[in-house]
Protein backbone atom coordinates (compact mmCIF):
# COMPACT_ATOMS: atom_id res chain seq x y z
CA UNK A 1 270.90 -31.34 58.31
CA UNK A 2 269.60 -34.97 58.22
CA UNK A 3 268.82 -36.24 54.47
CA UNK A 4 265.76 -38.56 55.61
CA UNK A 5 264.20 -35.38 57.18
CA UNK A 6 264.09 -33.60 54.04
CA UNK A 7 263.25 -36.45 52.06
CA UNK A 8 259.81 -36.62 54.92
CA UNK A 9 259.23 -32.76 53.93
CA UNK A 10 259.22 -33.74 49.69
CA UNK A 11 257.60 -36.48 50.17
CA UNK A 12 259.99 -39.17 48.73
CA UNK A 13 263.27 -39.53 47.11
CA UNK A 14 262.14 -38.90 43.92
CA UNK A 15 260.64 -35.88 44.10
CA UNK A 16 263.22 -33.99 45.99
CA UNK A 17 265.14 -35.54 42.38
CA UNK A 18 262.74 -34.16 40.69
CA UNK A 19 262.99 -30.46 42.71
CA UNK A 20 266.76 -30.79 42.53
CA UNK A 21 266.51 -31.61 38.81
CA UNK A 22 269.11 -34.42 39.79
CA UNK A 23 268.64 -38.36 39.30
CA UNK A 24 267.03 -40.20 41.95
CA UNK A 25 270.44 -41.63 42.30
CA UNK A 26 272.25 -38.76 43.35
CA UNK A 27 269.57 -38.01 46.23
CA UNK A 28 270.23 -41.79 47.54
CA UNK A 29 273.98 -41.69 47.45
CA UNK A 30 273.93 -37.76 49.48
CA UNK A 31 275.37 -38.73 52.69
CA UNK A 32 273.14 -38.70 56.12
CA UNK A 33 274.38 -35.66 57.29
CA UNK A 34 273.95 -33.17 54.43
CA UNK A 35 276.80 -30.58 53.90
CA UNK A 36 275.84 -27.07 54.26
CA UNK A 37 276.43 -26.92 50.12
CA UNK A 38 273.70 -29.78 49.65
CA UNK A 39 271.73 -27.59 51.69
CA UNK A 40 272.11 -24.70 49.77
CA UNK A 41 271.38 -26.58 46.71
CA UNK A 42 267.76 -27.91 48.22
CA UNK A 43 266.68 -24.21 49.58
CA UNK A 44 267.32 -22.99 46.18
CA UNK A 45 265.95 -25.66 44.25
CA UNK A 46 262.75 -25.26 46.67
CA UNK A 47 262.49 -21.65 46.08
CA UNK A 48 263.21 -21.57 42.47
CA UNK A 49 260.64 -24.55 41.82
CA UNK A 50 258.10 -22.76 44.24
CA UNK A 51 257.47 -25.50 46.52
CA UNK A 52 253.90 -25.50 47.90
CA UNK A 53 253.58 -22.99 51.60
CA UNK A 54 253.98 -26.21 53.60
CA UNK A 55 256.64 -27.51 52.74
CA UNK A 56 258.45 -24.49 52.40
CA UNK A 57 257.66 -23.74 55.80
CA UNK A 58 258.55 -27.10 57.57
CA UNK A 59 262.38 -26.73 55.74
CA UNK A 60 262.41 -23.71 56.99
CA UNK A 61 261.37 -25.20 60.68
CA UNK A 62 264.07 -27.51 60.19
CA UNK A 63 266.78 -25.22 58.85
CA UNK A 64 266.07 -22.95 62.41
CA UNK A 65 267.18 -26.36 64.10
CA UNK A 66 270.37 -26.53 62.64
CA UNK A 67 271.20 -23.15 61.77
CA UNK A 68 269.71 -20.74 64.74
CA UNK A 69 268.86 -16.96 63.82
CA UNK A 70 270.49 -14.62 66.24
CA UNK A 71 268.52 -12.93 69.01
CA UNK A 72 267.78 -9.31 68.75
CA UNK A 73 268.86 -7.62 71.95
């Protein structure tokens, strides 16, 4: 999943610290290309912090890109 993507859906770098509880620091040094942990750690975050409907549902837009669902036959 592309960091500056997910940075566009919090709004900024510091508030996706702020969701992560984390130091704006650590959000600028996660590489481009998040790892599928990092990712874990943002869905969480989001859902524990209760992230307004929007948002919520534009990660969840871009999670579909990266990680399909399966088709039901």
């Amino acid at each position: 999943m592309n960091k500056q993507k997910v940075i566009e859906i919090f709004e900024s770098e510091a508030k996706l610290a702020e969701v992560l509880g984390v130091d704006i620091t650590q959000v600028i040094s996660l590489p481009e290309q998040l790892q599928t942990k990092h990712v874990d750690e943002i869905i969480g975050a989001a859902v524990r912090n209760r992230i307004e409907e929007h948002k919520m549902d534009k990660l969840i837009d871009l999670l579909r890109t990266y990680y399909p669902l399966p088709t039901r036959n």
